[in-house]
Protein backbone atom coordinates (compact mmCIF):
# COMPACT_ATOMS: atom_id res chain seq x y z
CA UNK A 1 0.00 0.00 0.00
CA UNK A 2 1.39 3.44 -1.09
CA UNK A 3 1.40 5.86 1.31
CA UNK A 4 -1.77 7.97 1.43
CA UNK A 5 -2.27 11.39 2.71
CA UNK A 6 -5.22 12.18 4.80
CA UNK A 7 -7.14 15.06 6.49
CA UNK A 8 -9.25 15.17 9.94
CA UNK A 9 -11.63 18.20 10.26
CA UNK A 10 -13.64 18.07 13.41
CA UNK A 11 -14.92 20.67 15.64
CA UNK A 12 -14.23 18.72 19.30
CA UNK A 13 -11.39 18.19 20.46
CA UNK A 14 -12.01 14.63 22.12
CA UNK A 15 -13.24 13.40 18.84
CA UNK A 16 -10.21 15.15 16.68
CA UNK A 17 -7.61 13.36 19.54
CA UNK A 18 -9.43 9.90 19.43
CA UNK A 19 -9.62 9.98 15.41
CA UNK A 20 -5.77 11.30 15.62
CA UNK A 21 -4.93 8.16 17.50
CA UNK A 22 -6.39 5.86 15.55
CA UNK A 23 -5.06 7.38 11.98
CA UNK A 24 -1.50 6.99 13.38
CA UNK A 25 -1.67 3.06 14.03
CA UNK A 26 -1.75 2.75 10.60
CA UNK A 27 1.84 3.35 9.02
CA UNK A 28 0.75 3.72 5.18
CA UNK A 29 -1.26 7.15 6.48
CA UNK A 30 0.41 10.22 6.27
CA UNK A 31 -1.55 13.01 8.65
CA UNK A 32 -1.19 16.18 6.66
CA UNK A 33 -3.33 18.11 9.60
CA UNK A 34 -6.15 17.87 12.11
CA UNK A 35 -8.60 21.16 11.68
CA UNK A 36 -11.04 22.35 14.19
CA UNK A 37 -12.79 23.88 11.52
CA UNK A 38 -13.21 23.67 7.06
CA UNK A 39 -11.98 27.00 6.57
CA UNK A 40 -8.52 26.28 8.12
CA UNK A 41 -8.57 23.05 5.97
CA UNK A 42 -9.26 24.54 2.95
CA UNK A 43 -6.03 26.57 3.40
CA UNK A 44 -3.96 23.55 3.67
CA UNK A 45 -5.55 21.33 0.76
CA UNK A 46 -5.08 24.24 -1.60
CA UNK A 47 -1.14 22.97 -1.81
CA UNK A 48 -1.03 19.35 -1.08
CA UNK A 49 -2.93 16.49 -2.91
CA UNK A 50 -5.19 14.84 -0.04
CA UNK A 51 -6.26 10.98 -0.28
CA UNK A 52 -8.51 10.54 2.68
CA UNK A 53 -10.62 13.15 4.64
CA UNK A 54 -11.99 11.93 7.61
CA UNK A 55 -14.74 14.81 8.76
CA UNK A 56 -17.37 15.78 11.38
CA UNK A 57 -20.44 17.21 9.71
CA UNK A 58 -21.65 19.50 12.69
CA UNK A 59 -19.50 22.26 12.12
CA UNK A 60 -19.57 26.28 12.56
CA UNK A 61 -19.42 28.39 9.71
CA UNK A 62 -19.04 25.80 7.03
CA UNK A 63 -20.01 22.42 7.88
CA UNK A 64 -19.05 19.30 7.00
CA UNK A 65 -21.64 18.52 4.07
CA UNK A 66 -20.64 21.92 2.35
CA UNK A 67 -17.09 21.06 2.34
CA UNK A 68 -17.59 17.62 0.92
CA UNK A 69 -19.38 19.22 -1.94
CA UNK A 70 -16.51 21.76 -2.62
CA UNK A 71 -13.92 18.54 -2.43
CA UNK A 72 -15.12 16.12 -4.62
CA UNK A 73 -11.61 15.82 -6.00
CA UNK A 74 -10.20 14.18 -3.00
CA UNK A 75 -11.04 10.23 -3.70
CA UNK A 76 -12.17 9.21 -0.34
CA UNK A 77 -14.26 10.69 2.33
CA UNK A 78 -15.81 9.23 5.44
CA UNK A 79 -18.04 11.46 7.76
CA UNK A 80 -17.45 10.52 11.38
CA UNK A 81 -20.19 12.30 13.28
CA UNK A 82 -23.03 12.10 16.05
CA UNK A 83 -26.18 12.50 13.28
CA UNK A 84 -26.92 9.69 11.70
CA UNK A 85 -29.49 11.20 9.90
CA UNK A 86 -27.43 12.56 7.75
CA UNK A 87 -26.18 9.37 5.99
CA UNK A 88 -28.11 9.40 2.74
CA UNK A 89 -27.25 12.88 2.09
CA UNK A 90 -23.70 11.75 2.67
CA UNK A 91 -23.67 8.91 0.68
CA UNK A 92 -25.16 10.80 -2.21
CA UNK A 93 -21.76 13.14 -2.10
CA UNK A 94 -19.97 10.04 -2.73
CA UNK A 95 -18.17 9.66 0.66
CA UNK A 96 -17.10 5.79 1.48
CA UNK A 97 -18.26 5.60 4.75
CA UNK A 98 -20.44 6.64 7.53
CA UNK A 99 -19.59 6.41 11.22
CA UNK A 100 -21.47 7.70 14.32
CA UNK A 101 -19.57 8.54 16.92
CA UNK A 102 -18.52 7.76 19.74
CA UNK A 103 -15.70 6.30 17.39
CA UNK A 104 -14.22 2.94 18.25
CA UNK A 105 -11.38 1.67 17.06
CA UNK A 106 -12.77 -2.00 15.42
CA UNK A 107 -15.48 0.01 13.74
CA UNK A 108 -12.46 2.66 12.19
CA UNK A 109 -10.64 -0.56 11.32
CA UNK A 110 -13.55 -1.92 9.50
CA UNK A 111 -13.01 1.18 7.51
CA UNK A 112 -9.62 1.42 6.82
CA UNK A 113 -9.97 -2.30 5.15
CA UNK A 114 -13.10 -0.48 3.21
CA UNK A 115 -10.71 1.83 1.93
CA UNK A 116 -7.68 -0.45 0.98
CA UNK A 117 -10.14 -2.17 -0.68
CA UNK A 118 -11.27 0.31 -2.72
CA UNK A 119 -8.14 1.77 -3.73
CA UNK A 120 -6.83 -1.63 -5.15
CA UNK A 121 -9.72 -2.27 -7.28
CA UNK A 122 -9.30 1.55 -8.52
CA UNK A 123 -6.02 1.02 -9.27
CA UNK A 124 -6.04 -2.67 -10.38
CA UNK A 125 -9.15 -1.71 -12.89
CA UNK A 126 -7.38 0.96 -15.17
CA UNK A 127 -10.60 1.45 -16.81
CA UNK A 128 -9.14 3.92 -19.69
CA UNK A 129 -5.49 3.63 -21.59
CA UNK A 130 -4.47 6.82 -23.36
CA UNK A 131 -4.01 6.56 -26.88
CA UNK A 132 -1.75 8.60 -29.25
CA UNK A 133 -4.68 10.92 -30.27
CA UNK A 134 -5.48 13.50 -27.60
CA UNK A 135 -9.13 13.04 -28.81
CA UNK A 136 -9.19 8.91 -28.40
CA UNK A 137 -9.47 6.79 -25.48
CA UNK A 138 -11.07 2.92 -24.70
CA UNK A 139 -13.62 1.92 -22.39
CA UNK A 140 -13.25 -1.62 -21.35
CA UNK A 141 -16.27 -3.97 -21.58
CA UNK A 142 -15.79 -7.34 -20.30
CA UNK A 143 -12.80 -8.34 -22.18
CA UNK A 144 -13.15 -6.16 -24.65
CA UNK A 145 -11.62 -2.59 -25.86
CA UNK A 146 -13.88 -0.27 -27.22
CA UNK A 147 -12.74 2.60 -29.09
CA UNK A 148 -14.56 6.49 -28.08
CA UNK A 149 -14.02 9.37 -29.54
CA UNK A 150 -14.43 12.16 -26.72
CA UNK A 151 -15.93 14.83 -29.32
CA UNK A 152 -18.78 11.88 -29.47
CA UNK A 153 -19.46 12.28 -25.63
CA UNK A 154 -22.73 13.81 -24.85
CA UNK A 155 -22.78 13.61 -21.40
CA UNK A 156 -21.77 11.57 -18.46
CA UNK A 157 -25.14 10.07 -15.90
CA UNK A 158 -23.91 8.35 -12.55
CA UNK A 159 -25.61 5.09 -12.01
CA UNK A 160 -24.45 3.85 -8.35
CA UNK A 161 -21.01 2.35 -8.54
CA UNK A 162 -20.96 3.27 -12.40
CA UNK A 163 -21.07 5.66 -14.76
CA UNK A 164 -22.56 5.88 -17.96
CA UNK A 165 -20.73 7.60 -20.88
CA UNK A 166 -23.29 8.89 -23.02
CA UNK A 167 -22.60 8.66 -27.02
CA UNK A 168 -25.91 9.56 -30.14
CA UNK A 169 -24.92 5.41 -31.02
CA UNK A 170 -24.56 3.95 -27.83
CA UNK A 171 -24.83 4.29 -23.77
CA UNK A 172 -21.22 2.76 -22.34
CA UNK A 173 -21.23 1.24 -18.73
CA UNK A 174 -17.80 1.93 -16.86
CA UNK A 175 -17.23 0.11 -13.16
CA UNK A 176 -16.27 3.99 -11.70
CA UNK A 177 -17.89 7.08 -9.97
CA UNK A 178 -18.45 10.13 -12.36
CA UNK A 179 -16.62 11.87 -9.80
CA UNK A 180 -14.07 9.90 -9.70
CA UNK A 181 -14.04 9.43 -13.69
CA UNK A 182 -14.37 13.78 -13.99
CA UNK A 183 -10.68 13.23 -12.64
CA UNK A 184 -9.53 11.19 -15.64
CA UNK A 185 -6.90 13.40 -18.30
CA UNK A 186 -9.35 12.82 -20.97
CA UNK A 187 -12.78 14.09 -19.01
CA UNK A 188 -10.72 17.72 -18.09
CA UNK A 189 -13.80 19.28 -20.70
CA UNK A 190 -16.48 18.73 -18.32
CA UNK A 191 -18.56 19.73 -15.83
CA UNK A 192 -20.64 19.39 -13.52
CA UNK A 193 -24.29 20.35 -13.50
CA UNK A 194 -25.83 17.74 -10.91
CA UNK A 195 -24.65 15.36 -8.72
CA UNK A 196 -25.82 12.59 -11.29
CA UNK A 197 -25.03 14.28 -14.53
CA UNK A 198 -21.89 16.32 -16.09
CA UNK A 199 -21.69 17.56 -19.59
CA UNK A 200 -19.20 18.93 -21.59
CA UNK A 201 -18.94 22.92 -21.77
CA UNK A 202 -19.11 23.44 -25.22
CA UNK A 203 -21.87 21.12 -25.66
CA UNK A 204 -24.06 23.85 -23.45
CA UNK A 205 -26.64 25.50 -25.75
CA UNK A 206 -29.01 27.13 -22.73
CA UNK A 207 -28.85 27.27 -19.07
CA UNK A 208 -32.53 27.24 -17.52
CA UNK A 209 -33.65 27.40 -13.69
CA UNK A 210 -33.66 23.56 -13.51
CA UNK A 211 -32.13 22.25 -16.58
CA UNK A 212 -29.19 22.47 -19.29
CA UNK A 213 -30.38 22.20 -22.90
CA UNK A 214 -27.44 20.77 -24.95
CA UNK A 215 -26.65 21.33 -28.96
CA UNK A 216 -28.64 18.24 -29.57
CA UNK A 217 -31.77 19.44 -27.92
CA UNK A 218 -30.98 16.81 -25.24
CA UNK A 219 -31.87 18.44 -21.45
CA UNK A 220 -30.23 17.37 -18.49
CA UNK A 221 -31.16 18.10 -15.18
CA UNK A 222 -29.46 21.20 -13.12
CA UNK A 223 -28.90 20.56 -9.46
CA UNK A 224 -29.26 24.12 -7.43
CA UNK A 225 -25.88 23.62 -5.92
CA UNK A 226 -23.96 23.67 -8.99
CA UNK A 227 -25.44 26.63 -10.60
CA UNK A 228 -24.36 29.09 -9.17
CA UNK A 229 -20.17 27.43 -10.04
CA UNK A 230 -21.85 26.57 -14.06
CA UNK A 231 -22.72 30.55 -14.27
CA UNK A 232 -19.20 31.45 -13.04
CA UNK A 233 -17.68 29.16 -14.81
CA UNK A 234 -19.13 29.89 -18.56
């Protein structure tokens, strides 16, 4: 296991020393910083290329919801917190796992195995090779190879564990989370407009109060927490 760089943002102290204790029993995690609060975490994570955040949700300011959603880059998150009704919502901004505190240390362990887990099968798939054109790249399916031209991609729909890239001819099924896939060299050209749905920007005919109308006439749904980035962004 490569060593992996991780995050703790939690507003109590008690729960920041217990999760601190626990991180460090595992010699492949590298503690980049423990954060009483998001803001002071967002000033580290602007420089240094996080793995694993493990955070509270109840937090002042900024809590721990609203930073997920504004760190959907880094590949694994796990709330630890005292509201457990908070778990679908959680879930739904792809975060691994879900503990309520108190934390115990065979229930973080269960997690940590969660996460090795998922980082071998990320890295053992290698769903996409690069090809020699910049505008070329394969989707595997089963034991096959299939050729995509990224010009071709309409839009990308999250299904679960998968991701479906979206083509006029065909809809390909690819074993990875779009947010996880939006990271991939040949996705850099799109964005976000939904948690389930991203499209690519120049593909964007309209922008309505709860829906994108592509070139094709095709509309996709607009989530209300990624407008406000899509207007800034275009």
């Amino acid at each position: 296991m490569r060593t992996l760089n991780c995050i703790i943002v939690d507003d109590e102290e008690i729960d920041r020393l217990m999760a601190t204790s626990f991180v460090k029993r595992y010699p492949y995690l590298n503690l980049i910083g423990v954060f009483e609060n998001s803001e002071e975490a967002f000033k580290v994570i602007q420089n240094q290329a996080i793995d694993i955040a493990f955070l509270d949700i109840d937090m002042p300011t900024l809590n721990g919801l609203d930073f997920r959603k504004q760190t959907l880059h880094i590949p694994v998150c796990v709330f630890i917190t005292s509201h457990p009704e908070h778990a679908v919502e959680s879930f739904e901004l792809e975060a691994l796992d879900f503990i309520v505190k108190p934390l115990k240390f065979d229930r973080f362990d269960k997690t940590m195995q969660r996460i090795v887990e998922f980082l071998e099968i990320k890295h053992k798939a290698q769903l996409f090779e690069s090809s020699i054109g910049g505008d070329i790249f394969y989707i595997k399916e089963g034991h096959n190879q299939t050729k995509v031209k990224l010009h071709d991609v309409l839009y990308l729909e999250a299904l679960k564990d998968y991701t479906l890239v979206v083509t006029n001819e065909k809809r390909h099924c690819v074993l990875s989370s779009i947010g996880n896939l939006l990271k991939e060299v040949h996705f850099q050209s799109f964005i976000r407009i939904h948690r389930s749905y991203a499209v690519q920007k120049q593909y964007i005919k309209k922008i309505m109060p709860y829906e994108v109308e592509l070139h094709n006439n095709k509309h996709i749904p607009l989530g209300r927490s990624y407008k406000d980035s899509l207007n800034v962004i275009l």
